[in-house]
Every structure is written in C-alpha cells, then in structure tokens.
Protein backbone atom coordinates (compact mmCIF):
# COMPACT_ATOMS: atom_id res chain seq x y z
CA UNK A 1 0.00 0.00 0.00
CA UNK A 2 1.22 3.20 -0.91
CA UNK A 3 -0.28 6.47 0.75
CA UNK A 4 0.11 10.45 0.30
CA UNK A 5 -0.69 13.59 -1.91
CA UNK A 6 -2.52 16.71 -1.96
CA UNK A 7 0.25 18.29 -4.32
CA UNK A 8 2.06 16.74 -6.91
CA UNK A 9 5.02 16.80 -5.34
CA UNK A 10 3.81 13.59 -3.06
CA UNK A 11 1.83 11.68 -6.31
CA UNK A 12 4.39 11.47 -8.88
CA UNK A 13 7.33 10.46 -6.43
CA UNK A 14 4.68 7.72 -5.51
CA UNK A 15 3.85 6.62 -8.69
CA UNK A 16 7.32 6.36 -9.73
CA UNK A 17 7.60 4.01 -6.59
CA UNK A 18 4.83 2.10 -8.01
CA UNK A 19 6.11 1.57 -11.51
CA UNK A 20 9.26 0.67 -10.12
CA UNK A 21 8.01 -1.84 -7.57
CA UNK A 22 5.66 -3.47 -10.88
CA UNK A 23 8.82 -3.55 -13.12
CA UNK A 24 10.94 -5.25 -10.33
CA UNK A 25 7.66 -7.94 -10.00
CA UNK A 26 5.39 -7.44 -12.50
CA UNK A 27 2.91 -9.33 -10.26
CA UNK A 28 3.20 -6.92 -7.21
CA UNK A 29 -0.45 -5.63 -6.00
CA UNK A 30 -0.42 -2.14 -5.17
CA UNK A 31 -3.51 -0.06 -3.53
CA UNK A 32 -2.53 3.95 -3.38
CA UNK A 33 -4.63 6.11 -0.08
CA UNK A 34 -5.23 9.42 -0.67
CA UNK A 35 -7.55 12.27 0.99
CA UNK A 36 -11.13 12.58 -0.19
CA UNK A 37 -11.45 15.41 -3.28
CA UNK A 38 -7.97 15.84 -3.77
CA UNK A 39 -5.64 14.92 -7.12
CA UNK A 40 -4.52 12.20 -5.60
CA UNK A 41 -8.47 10.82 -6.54
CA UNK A 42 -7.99 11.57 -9.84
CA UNK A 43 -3.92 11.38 -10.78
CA UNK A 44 -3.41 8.15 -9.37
CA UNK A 45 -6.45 6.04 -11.44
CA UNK A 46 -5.32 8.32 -14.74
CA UNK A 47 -1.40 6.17 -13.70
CA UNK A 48 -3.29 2.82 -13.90
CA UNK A 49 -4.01 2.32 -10.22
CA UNK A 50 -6.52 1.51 -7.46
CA UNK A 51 -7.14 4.52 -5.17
CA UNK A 52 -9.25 4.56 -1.83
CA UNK A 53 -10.02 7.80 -0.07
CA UNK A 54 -10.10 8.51 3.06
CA UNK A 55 -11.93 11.98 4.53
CA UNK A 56 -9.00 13.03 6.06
CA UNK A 57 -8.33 17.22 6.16
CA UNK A 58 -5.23 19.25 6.97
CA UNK A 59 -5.25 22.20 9.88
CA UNK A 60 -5.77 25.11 8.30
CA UNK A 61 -3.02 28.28 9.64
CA UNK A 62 -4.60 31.13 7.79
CA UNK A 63 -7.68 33.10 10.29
CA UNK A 64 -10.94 32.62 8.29
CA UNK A 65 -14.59 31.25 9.39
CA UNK A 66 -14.45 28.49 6.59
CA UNK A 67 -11.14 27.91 8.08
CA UNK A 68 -11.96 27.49 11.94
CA UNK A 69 -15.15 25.60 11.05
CA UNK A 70 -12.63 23.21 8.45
CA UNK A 71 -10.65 22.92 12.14
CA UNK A 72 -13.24 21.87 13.92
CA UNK A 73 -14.24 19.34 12.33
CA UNK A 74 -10.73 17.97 11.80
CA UNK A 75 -10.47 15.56 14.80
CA UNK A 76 -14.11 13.80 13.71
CA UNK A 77 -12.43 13.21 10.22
CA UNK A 78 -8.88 11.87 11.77
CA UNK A 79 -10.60 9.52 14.05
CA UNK A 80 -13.05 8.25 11.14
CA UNK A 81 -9.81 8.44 8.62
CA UNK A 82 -8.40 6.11 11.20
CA UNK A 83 -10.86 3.45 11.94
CA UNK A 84 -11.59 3.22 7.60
CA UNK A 85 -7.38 3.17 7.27
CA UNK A 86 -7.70 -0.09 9.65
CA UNK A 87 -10.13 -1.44 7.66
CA UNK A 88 -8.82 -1.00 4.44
CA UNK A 89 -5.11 -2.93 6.02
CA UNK A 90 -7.14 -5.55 7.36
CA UNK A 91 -9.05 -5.90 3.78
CA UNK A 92 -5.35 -5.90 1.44
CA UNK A 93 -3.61 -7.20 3.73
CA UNK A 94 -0.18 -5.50 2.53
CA UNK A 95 3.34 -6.50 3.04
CA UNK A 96 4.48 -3.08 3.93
CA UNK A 97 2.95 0.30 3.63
CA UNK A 98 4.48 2.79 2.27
CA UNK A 99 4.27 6.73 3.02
CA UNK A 100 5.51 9.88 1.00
CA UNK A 101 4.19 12.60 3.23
CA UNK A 102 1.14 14.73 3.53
CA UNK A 103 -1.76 14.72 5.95
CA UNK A 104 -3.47 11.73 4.07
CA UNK A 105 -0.75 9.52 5.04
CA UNK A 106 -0.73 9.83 8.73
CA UNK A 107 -3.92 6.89 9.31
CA UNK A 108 -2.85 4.81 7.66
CA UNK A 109 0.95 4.61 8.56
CA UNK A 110 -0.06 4.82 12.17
CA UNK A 111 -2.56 1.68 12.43
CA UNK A 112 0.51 -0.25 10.07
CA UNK A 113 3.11 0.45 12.44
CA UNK A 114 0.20 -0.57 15.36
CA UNK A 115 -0.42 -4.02 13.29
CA UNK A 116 3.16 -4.62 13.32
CA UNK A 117 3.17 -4.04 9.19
CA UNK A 118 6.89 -3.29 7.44
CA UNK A 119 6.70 0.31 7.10
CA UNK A 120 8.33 2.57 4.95
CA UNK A 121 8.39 6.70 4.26
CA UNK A 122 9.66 8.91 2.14
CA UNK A 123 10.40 12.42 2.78
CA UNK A 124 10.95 14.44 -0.45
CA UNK A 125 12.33 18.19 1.31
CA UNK A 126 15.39 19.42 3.01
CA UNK A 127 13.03 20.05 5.98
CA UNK A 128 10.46 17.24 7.25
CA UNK A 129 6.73 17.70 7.14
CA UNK A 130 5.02 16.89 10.06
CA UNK A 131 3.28 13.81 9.14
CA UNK A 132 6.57 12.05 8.38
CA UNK A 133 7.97 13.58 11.47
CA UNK A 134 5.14 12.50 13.70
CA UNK A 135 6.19 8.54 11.80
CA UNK A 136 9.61 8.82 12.37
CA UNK A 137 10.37 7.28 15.54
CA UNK A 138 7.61 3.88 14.52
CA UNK A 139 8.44 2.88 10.85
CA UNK A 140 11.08 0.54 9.84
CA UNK A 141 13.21 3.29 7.36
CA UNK A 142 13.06 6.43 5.97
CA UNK A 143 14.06 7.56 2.68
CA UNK A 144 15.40 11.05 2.38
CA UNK A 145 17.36 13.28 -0.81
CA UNK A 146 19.19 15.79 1.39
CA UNK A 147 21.62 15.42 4.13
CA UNK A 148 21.60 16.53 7.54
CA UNK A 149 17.99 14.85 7.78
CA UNK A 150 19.32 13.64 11.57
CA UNK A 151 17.89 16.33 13.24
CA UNK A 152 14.55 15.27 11.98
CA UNK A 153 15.07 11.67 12.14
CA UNK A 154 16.47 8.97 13.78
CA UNK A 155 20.15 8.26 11.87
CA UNK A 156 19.82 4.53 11.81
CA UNK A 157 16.82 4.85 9.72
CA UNK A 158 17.67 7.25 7.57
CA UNK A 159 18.46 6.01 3.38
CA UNK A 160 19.94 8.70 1.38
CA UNK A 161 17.69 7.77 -1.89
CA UNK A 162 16.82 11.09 -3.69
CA UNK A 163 13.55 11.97 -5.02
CA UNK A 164 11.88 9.41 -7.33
CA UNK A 165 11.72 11.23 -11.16
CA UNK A 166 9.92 10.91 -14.84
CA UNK A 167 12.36 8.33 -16.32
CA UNK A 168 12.58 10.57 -19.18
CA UNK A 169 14.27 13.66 -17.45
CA UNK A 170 18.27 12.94 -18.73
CA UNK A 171 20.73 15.72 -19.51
CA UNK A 172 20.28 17.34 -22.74
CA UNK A 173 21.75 15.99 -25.99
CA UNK A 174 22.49 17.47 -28.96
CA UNK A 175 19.30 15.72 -30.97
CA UNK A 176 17.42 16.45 -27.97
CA UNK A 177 17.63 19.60 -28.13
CA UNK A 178 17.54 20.07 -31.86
CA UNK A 179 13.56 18.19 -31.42
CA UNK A 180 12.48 20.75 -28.58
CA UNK A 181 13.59 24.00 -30.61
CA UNK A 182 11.14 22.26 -33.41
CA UNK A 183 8.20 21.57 -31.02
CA UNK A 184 8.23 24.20 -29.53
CA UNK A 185 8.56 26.92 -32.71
CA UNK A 186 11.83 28.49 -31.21
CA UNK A 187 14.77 30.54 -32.37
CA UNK A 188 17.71 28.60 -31.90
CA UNK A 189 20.08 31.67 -32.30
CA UNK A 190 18.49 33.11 -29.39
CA UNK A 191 19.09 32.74 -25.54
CA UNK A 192 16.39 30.65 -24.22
CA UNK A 193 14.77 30.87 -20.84
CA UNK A 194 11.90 28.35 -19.91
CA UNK A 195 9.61 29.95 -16.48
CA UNK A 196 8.23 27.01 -14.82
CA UNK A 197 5.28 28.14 -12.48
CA UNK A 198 3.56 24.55 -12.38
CA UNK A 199 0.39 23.06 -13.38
CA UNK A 200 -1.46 25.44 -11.19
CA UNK A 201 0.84 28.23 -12.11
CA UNK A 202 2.37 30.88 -9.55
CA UNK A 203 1.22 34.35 -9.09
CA UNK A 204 4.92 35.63 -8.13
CA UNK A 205 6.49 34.08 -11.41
CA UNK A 206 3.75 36.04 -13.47
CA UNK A 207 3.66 38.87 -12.09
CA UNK A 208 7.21 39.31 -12.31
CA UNK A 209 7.10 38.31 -16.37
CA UNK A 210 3.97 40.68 -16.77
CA UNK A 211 6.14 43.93 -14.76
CA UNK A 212 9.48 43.29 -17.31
CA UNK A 213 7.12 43.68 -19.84
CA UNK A 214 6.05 46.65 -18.79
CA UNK A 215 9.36 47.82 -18.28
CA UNK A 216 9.56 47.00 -22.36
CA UNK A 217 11.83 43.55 -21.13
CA UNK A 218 15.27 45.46 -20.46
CA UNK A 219 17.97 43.17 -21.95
CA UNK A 220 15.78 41.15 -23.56
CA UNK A 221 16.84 41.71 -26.78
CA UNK A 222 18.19 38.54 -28.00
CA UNK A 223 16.23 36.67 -25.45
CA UNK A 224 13.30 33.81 -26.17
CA UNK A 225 11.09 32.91 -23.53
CA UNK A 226 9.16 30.02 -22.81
CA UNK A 227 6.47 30.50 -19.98
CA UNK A 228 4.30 28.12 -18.35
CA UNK A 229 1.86 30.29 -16.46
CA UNK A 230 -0.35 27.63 -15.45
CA UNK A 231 -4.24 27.03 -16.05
CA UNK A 232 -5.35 28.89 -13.12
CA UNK A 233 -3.93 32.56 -14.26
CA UNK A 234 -4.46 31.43 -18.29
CA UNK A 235 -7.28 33.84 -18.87
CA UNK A 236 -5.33 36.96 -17.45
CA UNK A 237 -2.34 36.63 -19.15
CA UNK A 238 -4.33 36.00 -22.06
CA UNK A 239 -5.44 39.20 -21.81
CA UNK A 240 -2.43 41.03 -20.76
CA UNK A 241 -0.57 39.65 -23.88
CA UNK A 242 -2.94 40.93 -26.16
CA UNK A 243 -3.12 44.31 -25.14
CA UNK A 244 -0.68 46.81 -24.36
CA UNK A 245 3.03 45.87 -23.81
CA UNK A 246 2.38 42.40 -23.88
CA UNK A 247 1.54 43.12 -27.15
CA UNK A 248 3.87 45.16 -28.16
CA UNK A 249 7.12 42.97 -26.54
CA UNK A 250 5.19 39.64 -27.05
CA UNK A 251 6.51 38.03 -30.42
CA UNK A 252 9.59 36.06 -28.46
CA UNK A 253 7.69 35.35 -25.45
CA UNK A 254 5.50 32.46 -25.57
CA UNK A 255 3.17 31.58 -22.93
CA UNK A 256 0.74 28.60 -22.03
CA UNK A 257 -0.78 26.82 -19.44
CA UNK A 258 0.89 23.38 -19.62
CA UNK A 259 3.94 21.50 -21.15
CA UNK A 260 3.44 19.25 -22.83
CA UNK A 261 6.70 17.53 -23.10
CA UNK A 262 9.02 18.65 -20.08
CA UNK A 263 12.27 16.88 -21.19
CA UNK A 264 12.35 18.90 -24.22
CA UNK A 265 11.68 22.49 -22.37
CA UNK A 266 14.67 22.07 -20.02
CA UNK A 267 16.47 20.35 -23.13
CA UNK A 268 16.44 23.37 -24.64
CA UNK A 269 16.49 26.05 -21.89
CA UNK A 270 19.53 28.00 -20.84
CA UNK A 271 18.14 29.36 -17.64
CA UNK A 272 15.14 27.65 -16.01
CA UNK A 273 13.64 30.03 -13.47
CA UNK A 274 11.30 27.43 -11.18
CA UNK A 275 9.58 27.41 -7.56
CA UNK A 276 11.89 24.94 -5.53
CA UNK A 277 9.36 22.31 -5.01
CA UNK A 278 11.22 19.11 -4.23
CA UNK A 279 9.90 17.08 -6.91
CA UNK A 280 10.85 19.96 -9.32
CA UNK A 281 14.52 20.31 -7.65
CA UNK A 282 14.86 16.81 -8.51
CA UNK A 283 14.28 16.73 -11.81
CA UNK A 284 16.44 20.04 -12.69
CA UNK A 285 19.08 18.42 -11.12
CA UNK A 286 18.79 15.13 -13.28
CA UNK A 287 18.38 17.65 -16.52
CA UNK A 288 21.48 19.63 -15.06
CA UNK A 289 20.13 22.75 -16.05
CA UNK A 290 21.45 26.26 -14.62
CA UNK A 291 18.53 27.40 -12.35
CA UNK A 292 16.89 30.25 -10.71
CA UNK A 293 14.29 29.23 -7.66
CA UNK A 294 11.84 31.21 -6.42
CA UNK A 295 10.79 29.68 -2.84
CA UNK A 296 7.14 30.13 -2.24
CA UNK A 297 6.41 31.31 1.30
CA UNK A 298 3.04 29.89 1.09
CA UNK A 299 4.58 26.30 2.17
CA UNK A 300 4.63 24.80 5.98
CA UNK A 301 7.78 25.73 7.25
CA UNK A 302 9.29 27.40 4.48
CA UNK A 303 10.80 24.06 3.58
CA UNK A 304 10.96 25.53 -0.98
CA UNK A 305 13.37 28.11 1.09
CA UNK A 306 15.22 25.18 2.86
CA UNK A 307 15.21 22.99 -0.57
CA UNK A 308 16.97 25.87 -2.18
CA UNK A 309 19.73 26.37 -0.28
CA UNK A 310 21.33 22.78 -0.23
CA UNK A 311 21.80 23.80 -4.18
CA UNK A 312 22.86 27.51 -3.56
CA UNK A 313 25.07 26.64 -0.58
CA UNK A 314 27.14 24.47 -3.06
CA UNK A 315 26.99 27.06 -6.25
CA UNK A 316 24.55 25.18 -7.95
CA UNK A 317 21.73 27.34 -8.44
CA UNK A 318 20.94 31.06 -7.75
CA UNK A 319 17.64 32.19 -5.54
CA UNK A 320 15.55 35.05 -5.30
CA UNK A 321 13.36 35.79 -3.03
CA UNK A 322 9.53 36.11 -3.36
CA UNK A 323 9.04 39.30 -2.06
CA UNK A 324 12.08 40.76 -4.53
CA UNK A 325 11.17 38.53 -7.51
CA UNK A 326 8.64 41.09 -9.70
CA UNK A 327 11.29 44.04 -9.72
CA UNK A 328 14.34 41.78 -9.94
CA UNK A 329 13.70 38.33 -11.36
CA UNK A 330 13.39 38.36 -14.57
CA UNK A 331 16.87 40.94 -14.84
CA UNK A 332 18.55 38.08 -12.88
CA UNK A 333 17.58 35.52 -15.36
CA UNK A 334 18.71 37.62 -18.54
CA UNK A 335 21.71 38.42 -17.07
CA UNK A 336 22.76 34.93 -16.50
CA UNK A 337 21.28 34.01 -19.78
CA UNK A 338 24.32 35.92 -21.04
CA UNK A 339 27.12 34.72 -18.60
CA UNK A 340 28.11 31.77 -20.18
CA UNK A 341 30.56 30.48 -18.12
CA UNK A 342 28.13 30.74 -14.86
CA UNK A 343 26.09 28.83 -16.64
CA UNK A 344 28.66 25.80 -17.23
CA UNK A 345 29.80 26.23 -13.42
CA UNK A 346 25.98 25.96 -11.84
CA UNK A 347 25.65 23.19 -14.52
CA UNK A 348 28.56 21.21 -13.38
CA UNK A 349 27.54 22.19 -9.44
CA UNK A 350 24.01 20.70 -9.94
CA UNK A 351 25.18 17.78 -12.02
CA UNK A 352 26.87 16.36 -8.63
CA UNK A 353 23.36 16.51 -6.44
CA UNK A 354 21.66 14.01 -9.03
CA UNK A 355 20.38 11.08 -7.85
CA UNK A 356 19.16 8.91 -10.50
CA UNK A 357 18.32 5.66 -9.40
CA UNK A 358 16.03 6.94 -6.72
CA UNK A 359 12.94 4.83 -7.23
CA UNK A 360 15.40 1.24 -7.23
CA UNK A 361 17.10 2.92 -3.89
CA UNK A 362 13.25 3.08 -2.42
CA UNK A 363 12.64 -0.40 -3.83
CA UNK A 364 15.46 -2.45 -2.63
CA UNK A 365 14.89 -1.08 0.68
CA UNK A 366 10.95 -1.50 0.71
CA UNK A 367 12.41 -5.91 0.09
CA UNK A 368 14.55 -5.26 2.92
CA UNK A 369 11.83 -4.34 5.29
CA UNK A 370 9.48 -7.42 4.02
C-alpha cells in the first residue's frame, strides 16, 4: 500500500515508486490512499491504479470562518480516517505500507506500524513535514534526498535515496535539443529561458514576467522565452498579452498553461527560473540545467526556502526571493542568460546533487523491510 498527496510533489514520487516496484515484479499488487477530493483521486487512477479515499483534512493556519469551522471538524475526520485506514489494512492485507508525506498519510501509517506491518516513508524536502515527522520514531526506514535529515530523524533509519523522477528527465543531448527547438517553434540563435510556475501556475512568477514587460523587457533583446503560467492565471495573461506591452514585446515570449513535453523544455532552456518544489529540484538536477528558484512562502515551514539552499550553498543554483522577484527576477535571469561560463559552473555544481536511481534505492529497501 502506498499512501500520500494533496500536491504533486507527493503523487508522482509515488507513482514512480509504483512503476518501479511493478517492473521489479510485474505481479506486485499495489492499492494507493489518498484524501477525499484531492488529485490524488484523480492522478493516481489516470497512472493505472486503485485509489481509496479517506476523509481526512489538513489544519488550516490562515484566520478565516471556513477555516476554523474546516478545524473543527478535523479531529471527527482523523478519528473516522483512522478506523476506515484499519479497515482497508485488514481488507489488502499488505506486506508493507508505504508513506511519502502529507496529511493523508498519517492513518494509515499509524494503524501499520500498530499491526506490526513493514513500514516505509519517504520524505521528499530538506526540511520534514510533520506527518513524516510524527512517523519517524515507529516505521522501519526512511528515505530522504538531502543530508543533515538527523535532526529530523532517527540516523539509523535514515536512506539517502533522492527523489523518485519521470524516467525521461536525462541531460540534454544534442538531438534532444535540436527536437524541442522544433516543437516548440523556437529561435535557436536566441538565448532561451523556460519559467516554470507549475500546473497550477504561480502568481509571483507572473507577475514578475507581466512587470518586465512593462518595463519593455530590459535586456531582452536577444532573449526567447518560454512561460508556463499555469491554467489557473491562463485567462489573465491571455489578456495582458494581447493588449498593451504584452503586445507590443510579445513576439519572443511564448506563454501557455501546460507542457506538454518537459524533457524537451529544459532540453532546450539555458536558464530555467522554477519554484523549488522538491519534486521539481529533482528533476532540474537530473536535466542539469542552470537554475533560478523562487521559494514560495506559502509552504509549511518554508521548507521551498530550505530545498533551495542545499543547491545555492554548493553554487549550484541562484535564488531570489519572493518578495524581490517582480522588480528583480526576470533581470537576474537575462543576465545569466548571457554569462556563459556561470552557466557551465551551476551546470557542473548541480550535475553532482543528481540522484538517479532513486525509485530502485526506495525499492530495494521496501524488500529489505518485508
């Protein structure tokens, strides 16, 4: 059993777990436990799997009425999540269960560990969430992809295994790149910078595009951009692009609310200019791409900020802060569009923190347990 998700930082690492564990054994029967309404419900399925939700909810920090009364009820849902999570264990019967953070883990890793079932987690940021700090001390190991995870956890437990990836995320070669410049309808004679603000998108990243506009995109003369502003702002920048200076500046700046094909925007991106989600950290690493990151306060414990710096602590990516990002971003990223041999030296930094093989580290340590 596999459990986790609300973002897709905890699906995809699980899924890759999954397809991992079903190439190893082609035979192995997995059932993935999510939360009630979120992606999980819907993502997982869509990978070829069997889902069961649990009504399970998260604490809410921000001071609102639909927020206290969401708080209230939180206990009622745990202790339901809880008896159902038994339930379901006692229905599969699993070999181990498996956890890669998130409130909807918590049930069901705790009644495991109570029936005595091999039990596994997987912690995906440089600073612990509190469900998999909460498991800690009662499952059998924990898989982490930063170091210094001891002060979180205890040390015999810990597996350095890295974040699980899309198998098709590989450093850039020349054919590679030559395909993306043709998908994607790009100049090759011009620098290329991809803005990665997620499936939902991030306000931050667009509002710092939409104010260099404005500003008429000061060194972006010889400058392509590629920029995924994500489904949920679509319709505004839709607008601001076809009015205005977005009009005016908008003929090497291409915008959309999904990628299509991932490997071939960091194939052929210079600069990528990303929040510093762990998934995402994992995956730019792999690419060895020259990055900026963007940490979004709007995280438990600022752990994007805490992701970040294990890269810029070793000169392997640059970092800007939220709060400076719209005036200074976007001047950042053209300028190191242009340095060259930056480029090469955050390159070769961020080539060293890959961890390929993450997914077999997680499996041949999920056989050790059973």
């Amino acid at each position: 059993m596999i459990s986790g998700g609300g973002t897709g930082g905890h699906i995809f690492p699980a899924v890759s777990i999954a397809n991992k564990l079903k190439e190893v054994n082609p035979d192995t029967e997995i059932l993935f436990v999510g939360a009630e309404g979120k992606m999980e419900m819907d993502k997982v399925p869509a990978a070829g799997y069997r889902i069961v939700g649990l009504p399970i909810a998260g604490l809410q920090r921000r001071l609102t009425l639909h927020n206290i009364i969401n708080d209230l009820g939180v206990p009622f849902k745990l202790l339901y999540s809880l008896c159902k999570a038994g339930k379901v264990i006692d229905e599969f019967q699993p070999d181990i269960v498996v956890g890669v953070g998130g409130y909807a883990s918590a049930p069901l890793l705790w009644r495991a560990t109570g029936k005595k079932i091999p039990t596994l987690i997987q912690e995906q940021n440089g600073f612990a969430g509190p469900t998999n700090k909460l498991l800690g001390s009662k499952v059998g190991s924990i898989c982490v992809a930063y170091d210094g995870m001891e002060k979180f956890f205890p040390a015999g437990k810990i597996v350095k295994s890295g974040n699980p990836i899309r198998a098709d995320i590989v450093p850039a070669t020349a054919p590679m790149i030559s395909e993306g410049m043709k998908f994607y309808g790009l100049d090759p004679t011009r620098r290329q910078i991809l803005i990665v603000g997620g499936s939902l998108g991030s306000g931050t990243l667009n509002r710092s595009m939409m104010r260099w506009i404005e500003r008429g995109c000061p060194g972006g003369e010889d400058v392509e951009i590629t920029w995924q502003c994500g489904k949920y702002y679509k319709k505004g920048v839709d607008e601001f692009m076809s009015e205005g200076p977005g009009k005016e500046f908008g003929k090497y700046i291409h915008h959309t609310d999904f990628i299509a094909r991932m490997d071939l925007a960091y194939a052929v991106a210079d600069v990528v200019v990303s929040r510093s989600g762990a998934s995402s950290i994992s995956e730019l690493c792999a690419a060895q791409k020259a990055c900026i990151f963007v940490p979004s306060p709007n995280v438990a414990e600022d752990h994007q900020t805490h992701n970040a710096m294990a890269l810029v602590s070793r000169d392997a990516a640059l970092l800007v802060k939220d709060a400076d990002a719209p005036e200074q971003l976007l001047d950042v990223a053209v300028g190191l569009s242009a340095d060259r041999p930056k480029i090469e030296a955050l390159e070769k930094n961020i080539a060293k923190l890959a961890l390929r093989d993450a997914a077999q580290t997680i499996v041949d340590e999920i056989y050790k347990l059973i």
